[in-house]
Every structure is written in structure tokens, then in C-alpha cells.
PDB file of N, CA and C in Angstrom:
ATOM      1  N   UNK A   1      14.291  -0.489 -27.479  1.00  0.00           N
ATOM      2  CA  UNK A   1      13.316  -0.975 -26.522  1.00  0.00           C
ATOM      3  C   UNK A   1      12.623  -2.212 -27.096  1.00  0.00           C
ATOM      4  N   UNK A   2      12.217  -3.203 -25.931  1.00  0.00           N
ATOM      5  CA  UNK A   2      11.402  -4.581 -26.700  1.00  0.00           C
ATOM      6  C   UNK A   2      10.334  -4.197 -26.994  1.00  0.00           C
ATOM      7  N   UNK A   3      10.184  -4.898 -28.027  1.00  0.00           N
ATOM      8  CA  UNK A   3       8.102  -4.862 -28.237  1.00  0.00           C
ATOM      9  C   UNK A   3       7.983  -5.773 -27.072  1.00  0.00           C
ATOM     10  N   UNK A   4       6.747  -4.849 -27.063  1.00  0.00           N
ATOM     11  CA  UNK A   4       6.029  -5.877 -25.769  1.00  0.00           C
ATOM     12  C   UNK A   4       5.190  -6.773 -26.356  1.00  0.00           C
ATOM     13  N   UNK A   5       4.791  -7.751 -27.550  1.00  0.00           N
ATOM     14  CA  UNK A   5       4.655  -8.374 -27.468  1.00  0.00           C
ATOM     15  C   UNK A   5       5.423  -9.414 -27.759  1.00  0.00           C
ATOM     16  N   UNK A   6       6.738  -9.053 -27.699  1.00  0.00           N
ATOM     17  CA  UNK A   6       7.974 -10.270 -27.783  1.00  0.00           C
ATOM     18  C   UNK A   6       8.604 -10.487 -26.764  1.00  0.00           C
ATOM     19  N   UNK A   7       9.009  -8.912 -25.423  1.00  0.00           N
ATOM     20  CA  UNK A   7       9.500  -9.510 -24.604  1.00  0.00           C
ATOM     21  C   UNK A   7       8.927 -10.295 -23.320  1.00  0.00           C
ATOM     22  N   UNK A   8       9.850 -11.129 -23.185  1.00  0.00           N
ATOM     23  CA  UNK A   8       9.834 -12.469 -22.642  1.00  0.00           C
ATOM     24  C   UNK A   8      10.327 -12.085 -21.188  1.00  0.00           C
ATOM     25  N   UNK A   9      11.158 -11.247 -20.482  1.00  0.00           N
ATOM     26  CA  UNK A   9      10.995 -10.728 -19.310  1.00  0.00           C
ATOM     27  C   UNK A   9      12.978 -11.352 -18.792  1.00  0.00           C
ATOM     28  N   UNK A  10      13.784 -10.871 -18.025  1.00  0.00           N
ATOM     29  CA  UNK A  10      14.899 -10.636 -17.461  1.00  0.00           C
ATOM     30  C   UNK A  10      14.980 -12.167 -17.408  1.00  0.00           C
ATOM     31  N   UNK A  11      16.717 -12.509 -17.787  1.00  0.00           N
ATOM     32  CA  UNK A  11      16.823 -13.586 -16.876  1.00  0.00           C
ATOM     33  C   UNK A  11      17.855 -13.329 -15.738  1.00  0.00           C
ATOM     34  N   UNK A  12      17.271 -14.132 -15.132  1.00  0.00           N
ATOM     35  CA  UNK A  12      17.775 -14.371 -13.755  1.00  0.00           C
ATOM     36  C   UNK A  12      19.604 -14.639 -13.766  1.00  0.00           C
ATOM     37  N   UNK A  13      20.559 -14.124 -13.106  1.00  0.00           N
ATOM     38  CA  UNK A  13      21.797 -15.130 -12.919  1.00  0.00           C
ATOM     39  C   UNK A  13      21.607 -15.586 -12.098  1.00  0.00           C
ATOM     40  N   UNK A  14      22.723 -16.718 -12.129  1.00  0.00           N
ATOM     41  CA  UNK A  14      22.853 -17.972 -10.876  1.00  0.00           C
ATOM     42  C   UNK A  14      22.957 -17.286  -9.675  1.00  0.00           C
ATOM     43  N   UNK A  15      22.603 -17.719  -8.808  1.00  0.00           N
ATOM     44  CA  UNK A  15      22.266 -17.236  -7.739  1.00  0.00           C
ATOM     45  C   UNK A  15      23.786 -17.721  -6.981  1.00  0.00           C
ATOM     46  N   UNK A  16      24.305 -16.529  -5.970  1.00  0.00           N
ATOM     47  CA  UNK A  16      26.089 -16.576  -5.850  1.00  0.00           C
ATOM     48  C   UNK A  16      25.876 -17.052  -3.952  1.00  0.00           C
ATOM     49  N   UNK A  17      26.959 -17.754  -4.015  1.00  0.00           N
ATOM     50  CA  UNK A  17      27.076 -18.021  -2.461  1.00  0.00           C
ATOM     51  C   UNK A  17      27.349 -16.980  -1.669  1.00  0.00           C
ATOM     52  N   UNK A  18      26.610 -16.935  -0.397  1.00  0.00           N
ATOM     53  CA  UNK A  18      26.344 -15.671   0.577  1.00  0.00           C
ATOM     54  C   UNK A  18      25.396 -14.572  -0.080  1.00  0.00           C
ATOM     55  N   UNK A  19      24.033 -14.840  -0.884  1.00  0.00           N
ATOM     56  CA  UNK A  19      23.676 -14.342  -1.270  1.00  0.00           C
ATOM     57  C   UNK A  19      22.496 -13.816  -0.135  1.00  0.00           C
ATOM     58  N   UNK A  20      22.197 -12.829  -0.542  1.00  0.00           N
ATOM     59  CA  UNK A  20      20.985 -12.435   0.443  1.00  0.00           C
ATOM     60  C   UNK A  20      19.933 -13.024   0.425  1.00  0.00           C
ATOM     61  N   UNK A  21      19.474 -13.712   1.304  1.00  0.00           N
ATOM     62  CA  UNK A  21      18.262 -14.233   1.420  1.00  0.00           C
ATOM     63  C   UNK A  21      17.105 -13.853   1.899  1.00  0.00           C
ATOM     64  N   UNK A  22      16.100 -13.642   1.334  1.00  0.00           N
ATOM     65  CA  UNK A  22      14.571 -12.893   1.108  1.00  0.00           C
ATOM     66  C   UNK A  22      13.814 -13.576   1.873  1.00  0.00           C
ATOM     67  N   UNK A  23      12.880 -12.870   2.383  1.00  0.00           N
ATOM     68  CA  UNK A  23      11.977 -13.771   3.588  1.00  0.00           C
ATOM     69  C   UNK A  23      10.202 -13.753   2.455  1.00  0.00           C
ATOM     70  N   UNK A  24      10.294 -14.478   2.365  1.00  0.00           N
ATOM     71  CA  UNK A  24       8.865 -14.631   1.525  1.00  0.00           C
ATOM     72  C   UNK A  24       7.932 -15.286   2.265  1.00  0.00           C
ATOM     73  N   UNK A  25       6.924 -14.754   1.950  1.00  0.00           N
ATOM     74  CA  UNK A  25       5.176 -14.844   2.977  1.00  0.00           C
ATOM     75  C   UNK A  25       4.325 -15.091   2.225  1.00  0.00           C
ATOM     76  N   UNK A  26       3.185 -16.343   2.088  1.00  0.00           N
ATOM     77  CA  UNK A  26       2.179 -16.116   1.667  1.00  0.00           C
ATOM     78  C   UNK A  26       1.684 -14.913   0.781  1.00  0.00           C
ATOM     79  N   UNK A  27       1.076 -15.093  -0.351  1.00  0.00           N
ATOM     80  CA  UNK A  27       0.376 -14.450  -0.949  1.00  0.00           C
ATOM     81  C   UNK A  27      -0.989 -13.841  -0.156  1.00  0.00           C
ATOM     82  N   UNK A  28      -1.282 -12.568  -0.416  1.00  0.00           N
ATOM     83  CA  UNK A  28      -2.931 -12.418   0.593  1.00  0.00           C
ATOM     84  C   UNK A  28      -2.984 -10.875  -0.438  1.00  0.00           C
ATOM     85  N   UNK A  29      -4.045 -10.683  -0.660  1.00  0.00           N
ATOM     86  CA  UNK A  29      -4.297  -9.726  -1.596  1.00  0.00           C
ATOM     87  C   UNK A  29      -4.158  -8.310  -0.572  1.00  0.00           C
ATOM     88  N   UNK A  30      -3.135  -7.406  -0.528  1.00  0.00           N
ATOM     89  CA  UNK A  30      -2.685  -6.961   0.283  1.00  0.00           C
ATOM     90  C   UNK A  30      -3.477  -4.739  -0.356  1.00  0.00           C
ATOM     91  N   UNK A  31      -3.223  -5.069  -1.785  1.00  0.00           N
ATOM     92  CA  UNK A  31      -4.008  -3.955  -2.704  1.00  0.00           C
ATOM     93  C   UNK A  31      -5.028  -4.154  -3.518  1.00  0.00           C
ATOM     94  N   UNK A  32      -5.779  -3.326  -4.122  1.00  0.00           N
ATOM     95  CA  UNK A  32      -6.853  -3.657  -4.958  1.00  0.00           C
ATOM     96  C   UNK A  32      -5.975  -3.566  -6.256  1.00  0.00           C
ATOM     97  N   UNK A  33      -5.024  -2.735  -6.433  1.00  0.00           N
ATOM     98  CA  UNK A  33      -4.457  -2.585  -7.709  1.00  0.00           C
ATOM     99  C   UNK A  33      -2.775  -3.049  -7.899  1.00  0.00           C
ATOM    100  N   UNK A  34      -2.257  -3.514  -8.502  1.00  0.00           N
ATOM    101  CA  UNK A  34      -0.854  -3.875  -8.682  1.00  0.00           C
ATOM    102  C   UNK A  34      -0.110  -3.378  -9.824  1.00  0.00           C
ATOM    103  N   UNK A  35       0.889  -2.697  -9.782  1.00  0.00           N
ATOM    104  CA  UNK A  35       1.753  -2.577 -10.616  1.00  0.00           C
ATOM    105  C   UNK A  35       2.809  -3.205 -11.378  1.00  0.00           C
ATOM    106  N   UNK A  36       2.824  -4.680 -12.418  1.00  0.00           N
ATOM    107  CA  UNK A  36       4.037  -5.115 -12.443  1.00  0.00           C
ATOM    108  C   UNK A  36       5.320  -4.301 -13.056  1.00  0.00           C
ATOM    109  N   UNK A  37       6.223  -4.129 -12.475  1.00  0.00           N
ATOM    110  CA  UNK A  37       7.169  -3.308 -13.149  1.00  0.00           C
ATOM    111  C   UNK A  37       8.309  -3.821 -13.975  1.00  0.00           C
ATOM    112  N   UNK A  38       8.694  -4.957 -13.732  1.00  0.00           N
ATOM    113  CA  UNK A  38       9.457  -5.723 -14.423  1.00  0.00           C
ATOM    114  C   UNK A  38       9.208  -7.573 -13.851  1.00  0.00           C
ATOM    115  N   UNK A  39       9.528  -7.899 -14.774  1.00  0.00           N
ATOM    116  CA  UNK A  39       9.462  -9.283 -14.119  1.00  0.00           C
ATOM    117  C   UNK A  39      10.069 -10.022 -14.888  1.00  0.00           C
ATOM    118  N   UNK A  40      10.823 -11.623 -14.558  1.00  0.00           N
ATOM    119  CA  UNK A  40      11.563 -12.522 -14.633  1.00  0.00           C
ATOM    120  C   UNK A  40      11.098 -13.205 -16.170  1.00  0.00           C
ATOM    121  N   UNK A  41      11.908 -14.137 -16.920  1.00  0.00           N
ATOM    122  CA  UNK A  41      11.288 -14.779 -17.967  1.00  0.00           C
ATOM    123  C   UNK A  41      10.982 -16.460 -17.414  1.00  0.00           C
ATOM    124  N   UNK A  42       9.486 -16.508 -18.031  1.00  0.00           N
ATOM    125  CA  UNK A  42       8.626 -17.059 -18.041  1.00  0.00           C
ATOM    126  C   UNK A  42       8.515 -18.592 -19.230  1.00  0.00           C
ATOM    127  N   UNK A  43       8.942 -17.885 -19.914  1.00  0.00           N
ATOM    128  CA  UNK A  43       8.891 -18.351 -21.547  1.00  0.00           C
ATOM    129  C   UNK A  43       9.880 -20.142 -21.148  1.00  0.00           C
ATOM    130  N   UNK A  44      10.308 -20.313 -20.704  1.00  0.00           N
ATOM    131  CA  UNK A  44      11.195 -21.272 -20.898  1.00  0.00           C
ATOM    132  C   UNK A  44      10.034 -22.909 -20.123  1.00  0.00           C
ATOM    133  N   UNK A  45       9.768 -23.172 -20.637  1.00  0.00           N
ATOM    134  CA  UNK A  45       9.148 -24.834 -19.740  1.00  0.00           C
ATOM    135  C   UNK A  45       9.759 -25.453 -19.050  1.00  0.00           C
ATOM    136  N   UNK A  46      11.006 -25.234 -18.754  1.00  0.00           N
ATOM    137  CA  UNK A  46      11.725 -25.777 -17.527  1.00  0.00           C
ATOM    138  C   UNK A  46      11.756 -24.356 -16.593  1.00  0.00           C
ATOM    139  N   UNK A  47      11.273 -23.566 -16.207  1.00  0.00           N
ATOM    140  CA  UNK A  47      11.741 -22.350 -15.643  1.00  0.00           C
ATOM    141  C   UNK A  47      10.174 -22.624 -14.650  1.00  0.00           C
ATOM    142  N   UNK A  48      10.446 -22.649 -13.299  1.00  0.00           N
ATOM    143  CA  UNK A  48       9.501 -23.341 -12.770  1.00  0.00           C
ATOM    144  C   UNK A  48       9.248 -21.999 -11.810  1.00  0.00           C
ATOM    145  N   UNK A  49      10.368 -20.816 -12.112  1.00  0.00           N
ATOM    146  CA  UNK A  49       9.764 -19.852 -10.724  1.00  0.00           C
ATOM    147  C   UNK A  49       9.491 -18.890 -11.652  1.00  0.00           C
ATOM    148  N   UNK A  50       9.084 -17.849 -11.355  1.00  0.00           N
ATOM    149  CA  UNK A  50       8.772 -16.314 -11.592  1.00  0.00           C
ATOM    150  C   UNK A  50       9.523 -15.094 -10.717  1.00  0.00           C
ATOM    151  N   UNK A  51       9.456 -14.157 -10.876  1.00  0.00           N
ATOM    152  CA  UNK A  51       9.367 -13.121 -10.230  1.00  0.00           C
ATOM    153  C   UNK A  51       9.001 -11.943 -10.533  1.00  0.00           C
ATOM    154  N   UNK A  52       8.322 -11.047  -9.614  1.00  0.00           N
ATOM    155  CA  UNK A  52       7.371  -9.690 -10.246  1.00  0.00           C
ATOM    156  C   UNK A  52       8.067  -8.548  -9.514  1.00  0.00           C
ATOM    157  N   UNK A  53       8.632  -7.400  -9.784  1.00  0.00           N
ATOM    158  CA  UNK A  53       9.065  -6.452  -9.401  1.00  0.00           C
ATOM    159  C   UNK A  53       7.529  -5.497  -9.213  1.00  0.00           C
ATOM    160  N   UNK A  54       7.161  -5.312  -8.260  1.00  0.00           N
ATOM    161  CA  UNK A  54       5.436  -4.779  -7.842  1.00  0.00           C
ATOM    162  C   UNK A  54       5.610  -3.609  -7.436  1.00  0.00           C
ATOM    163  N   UNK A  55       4.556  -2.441  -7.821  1.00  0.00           N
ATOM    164  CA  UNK A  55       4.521  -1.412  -6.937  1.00  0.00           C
ATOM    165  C   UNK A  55       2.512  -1.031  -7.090  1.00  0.00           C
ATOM    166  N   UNK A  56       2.429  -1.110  -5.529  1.00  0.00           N
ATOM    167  CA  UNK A  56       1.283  -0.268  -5.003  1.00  0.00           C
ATOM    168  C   UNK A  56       1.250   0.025  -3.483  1.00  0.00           C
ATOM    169  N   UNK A  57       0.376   0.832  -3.950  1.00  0.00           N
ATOM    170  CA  UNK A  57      -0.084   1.827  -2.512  1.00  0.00           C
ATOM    171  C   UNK A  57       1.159   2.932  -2.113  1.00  0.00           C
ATOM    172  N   UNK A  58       2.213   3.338  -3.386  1.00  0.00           N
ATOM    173  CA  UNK A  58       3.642   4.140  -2.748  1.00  0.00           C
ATOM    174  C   UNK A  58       4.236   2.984  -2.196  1.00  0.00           C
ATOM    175  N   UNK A  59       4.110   2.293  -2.379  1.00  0.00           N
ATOM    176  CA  UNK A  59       5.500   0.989  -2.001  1.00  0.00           C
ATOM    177  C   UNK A  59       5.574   0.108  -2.886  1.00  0.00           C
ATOM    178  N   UNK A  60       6.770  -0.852  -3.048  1.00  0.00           N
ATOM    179  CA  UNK A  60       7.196  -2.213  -3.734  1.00  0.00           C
ATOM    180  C   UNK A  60       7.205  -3.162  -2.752  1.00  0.00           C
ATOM    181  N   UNK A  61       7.438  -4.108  -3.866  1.00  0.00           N
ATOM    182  CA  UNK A  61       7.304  -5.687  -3.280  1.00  0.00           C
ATOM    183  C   UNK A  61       7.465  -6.774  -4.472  1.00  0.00           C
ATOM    184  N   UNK A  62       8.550  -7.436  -4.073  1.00  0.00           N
ATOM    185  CA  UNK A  62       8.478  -8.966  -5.153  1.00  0.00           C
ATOM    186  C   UNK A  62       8.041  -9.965  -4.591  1.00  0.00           C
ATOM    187  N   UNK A  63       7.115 -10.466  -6.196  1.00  0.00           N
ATOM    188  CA  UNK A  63       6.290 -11.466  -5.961  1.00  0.00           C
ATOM    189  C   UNK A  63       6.903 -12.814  -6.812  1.00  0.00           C
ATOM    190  N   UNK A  64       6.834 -13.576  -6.248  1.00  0.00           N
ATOM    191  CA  UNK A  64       7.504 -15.020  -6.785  1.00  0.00           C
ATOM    192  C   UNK A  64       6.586 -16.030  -6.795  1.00  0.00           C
ATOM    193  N   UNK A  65       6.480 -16.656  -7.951  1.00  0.00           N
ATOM    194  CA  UNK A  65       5.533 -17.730  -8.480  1.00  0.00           C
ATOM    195  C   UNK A  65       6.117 -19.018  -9.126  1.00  0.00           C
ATOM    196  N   UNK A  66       5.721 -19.977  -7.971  1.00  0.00           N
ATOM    197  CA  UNK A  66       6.622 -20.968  -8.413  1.00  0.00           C
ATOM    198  C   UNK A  66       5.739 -22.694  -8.756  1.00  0.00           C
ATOM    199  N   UNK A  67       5.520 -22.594 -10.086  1.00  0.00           N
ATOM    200  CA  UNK A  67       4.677 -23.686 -10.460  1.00  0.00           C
ATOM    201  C   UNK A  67       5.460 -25.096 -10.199  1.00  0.00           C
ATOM    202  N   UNK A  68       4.792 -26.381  -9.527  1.00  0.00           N
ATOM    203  CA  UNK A  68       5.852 -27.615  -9.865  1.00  0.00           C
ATOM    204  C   UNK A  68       4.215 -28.570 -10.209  1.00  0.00           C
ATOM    205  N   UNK A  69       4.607 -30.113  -9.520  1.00  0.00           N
ATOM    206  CA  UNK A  69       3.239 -30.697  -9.806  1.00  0.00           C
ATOM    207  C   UNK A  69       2.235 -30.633  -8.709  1.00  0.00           C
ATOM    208  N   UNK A  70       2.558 -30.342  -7.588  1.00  0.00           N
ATOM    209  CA  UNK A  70       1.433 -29.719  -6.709  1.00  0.00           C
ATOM    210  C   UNK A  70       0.570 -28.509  -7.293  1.00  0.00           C
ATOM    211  N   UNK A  71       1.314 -28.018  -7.883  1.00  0.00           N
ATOM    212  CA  UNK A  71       0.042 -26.581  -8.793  1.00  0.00           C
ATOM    213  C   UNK A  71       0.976 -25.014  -8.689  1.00  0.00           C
ATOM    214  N   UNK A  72       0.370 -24.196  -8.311  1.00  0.00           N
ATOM    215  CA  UNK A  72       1.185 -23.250  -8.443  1.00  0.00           C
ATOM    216  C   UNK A  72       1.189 -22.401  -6.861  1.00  0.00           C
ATOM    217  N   UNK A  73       2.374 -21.693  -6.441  1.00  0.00           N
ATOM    218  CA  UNK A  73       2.547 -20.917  -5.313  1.00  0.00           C
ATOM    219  C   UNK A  73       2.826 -19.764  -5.078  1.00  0.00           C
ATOM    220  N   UNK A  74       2.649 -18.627  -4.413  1.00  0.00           N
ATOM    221  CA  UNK A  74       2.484 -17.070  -4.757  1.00  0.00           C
ATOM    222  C   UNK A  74       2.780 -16.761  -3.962  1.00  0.00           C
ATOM    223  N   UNK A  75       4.146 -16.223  -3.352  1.00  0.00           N
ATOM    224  CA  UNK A  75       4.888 -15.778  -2.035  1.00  0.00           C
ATOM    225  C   UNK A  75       5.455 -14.540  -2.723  1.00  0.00           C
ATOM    226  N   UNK A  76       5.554 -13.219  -1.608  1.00  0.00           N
ATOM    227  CA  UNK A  76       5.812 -11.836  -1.867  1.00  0.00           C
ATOM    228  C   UNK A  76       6.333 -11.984  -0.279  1.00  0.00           C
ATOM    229  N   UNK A  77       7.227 -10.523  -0.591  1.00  0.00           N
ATOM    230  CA  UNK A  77       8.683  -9.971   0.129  1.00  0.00           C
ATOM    231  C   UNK A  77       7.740  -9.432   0.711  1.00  0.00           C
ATOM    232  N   UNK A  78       8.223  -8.414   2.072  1.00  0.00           N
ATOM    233  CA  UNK A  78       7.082  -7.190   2.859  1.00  0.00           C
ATOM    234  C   UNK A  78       7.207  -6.369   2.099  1.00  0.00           C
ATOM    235  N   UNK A  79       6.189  -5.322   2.231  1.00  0.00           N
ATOM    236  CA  UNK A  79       6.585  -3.918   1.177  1.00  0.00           C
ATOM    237  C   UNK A  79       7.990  -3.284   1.677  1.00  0.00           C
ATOM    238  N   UNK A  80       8.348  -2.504   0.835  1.00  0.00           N
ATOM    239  CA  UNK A  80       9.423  -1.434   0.765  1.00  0.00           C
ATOM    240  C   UNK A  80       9.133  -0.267  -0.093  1.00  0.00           C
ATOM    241  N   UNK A  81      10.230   0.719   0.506  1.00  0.00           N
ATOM    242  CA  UNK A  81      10.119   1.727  -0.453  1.00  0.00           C
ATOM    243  C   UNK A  81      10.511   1.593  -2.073  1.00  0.00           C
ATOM    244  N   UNK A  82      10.245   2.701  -3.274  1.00  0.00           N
ATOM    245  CA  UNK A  82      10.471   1.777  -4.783  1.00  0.00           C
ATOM    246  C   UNK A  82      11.731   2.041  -4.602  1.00  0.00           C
ATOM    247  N   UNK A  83      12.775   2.952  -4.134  1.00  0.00           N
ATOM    248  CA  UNK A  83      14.319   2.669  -3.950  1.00  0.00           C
ATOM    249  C   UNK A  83      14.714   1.280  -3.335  1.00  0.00           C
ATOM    250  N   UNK A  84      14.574   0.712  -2.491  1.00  0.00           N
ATOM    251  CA  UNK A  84      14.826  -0.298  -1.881  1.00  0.00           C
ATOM    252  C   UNK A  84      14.465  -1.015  -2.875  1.00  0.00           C
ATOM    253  N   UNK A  85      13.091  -1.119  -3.515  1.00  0.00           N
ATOM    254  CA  UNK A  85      12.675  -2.675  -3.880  1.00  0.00           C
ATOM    255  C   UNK A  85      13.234  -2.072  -5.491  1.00  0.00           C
ATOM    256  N   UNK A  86      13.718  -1.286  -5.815  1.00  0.00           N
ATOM    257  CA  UNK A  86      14.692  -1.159  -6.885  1.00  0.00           C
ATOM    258  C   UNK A  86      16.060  -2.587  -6.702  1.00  0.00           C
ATOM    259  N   UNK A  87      16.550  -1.416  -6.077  1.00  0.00           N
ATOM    260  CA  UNK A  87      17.578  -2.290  -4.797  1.00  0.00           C
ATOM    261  C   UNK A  87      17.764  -4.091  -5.156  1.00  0.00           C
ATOM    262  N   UNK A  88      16.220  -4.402  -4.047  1.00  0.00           N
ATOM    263  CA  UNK A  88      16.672  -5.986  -3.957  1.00  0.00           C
ATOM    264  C   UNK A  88      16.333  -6.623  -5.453  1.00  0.00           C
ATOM    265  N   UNK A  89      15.438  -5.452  -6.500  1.00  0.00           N
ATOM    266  CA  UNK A  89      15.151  -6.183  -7.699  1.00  0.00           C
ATOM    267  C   UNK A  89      16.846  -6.201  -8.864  1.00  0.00           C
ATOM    268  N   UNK A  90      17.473  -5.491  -8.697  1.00  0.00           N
ATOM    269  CA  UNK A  90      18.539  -5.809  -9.473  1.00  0.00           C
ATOM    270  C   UNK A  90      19.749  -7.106  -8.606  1.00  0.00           C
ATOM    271  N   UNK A  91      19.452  -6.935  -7.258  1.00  0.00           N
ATOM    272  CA  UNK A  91      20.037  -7.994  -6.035  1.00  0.00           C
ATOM    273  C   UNK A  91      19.780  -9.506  -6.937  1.00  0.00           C
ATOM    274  N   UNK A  92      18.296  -9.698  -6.863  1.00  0.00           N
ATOM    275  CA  UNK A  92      17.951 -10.997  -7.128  1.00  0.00           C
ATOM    276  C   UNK A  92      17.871 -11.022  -8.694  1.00  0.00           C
ATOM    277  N   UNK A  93      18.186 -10.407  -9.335  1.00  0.00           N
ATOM    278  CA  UNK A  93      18.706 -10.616 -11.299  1.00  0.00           C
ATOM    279  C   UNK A  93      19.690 -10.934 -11.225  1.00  0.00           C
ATOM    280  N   UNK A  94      20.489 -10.209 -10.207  1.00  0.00           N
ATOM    281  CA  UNK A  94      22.007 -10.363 -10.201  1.00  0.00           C
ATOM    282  C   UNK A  94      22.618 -11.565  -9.886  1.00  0.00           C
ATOM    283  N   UNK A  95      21.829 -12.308  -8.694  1.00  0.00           N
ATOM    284  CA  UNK A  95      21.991 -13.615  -8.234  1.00  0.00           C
ATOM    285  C   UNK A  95      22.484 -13.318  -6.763  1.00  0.00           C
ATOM    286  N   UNK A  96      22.235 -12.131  -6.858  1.00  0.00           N
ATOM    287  CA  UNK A  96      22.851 -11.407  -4.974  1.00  0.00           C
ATOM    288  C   UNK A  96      21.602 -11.388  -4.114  1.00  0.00           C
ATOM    289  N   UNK A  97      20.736 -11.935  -4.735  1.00  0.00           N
ATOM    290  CA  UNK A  97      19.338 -12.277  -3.522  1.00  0.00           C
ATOM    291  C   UNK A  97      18.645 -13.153  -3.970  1.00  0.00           C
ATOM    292  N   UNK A  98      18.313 -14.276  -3.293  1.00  0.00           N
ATOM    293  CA  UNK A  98      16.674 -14.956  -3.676  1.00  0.00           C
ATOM    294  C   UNK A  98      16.533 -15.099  -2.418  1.00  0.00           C
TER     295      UNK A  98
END
């Protein structure tokens, strides 16, 4: 298992043609509490997106954060159940969803 204070978080594969495409919405504080459960690596200075594998309220949801020079942007999937958002979270590692 990583130490957590070394790991640096999943990378992403290339994202494959006919991949599923995710409908992302505005950020809006939807819980008081959030769960990150896994999330994307960060660590790299050219790596301009994120992603958060989330669970609250009994549901999931990925959250994607994508810094450029306008500043930074915070778009999340609708909720799902944590099977599903299991689901689209190995989809979009895989490169079978963004």
C-alpha cells in the first residue's frame, strides 16, 4: 500500500476513440460533507485536469478540476450509485470515459 504522504494519485490512460462521454455541470455545493475516494495525479505541472472519485449522502460523483490561465474550474458528473460511480471511475482511468 502507498504512504499517503507519497502517493501522488492514478494516472489517467489516453483517452480511446468512442469513448464514453460524461456530461459535466457546474460545481454547486450539493453536500456539507465529501468523501474523496480516489483521485487522479496532480503532481505533474503540465497535468492541467484533476479528477475526484466522491462519495456523499449514499451516492457518488466525479469531480474534475481543470486549472489553465483563466484560473481554475470545478465540474462534477450527477450523482450515482457507489457501484456505478465505481463503474465510470475505472471507465475514465481506463480512457473509456471522460
Amino acid at each position: 500500500m502507498a504512504n499517503a504522504y507519497t502517493y501522488h494519485g492514478t494516472h489517467l490512460a489516453r483517452v480511446r476513440s468512442g469513448h464514453l462521454r460524461l456530461r459535466w455541470i457546474p460545481y454547486a455545493k450539493r453536500f456539507d460533507r465529501v468523501r474523496v475516494i480516489e483521485h487522479t495525479c496532480g503532481m505533474d505541472p503540465c497535468n492541467r485536469q484533476t479528477y475526484e472519485l466522491c462519495h456523499a449522502g449514499g451516492l457518488a460523483f466525479i469531480r474534475r478540476t481543470v486549472r489553465d490561465a483563466s484560473g481554475v474550474t470545478v465540474t462534477e458528473t450527477d450523482t450515482m450509485s457507489f457501484d456505478r460511480g465505481d463503474e465510470i471511475w475505472q471507465m475514465l482511468v481506463s480512457g473509456k470515459a471522460r
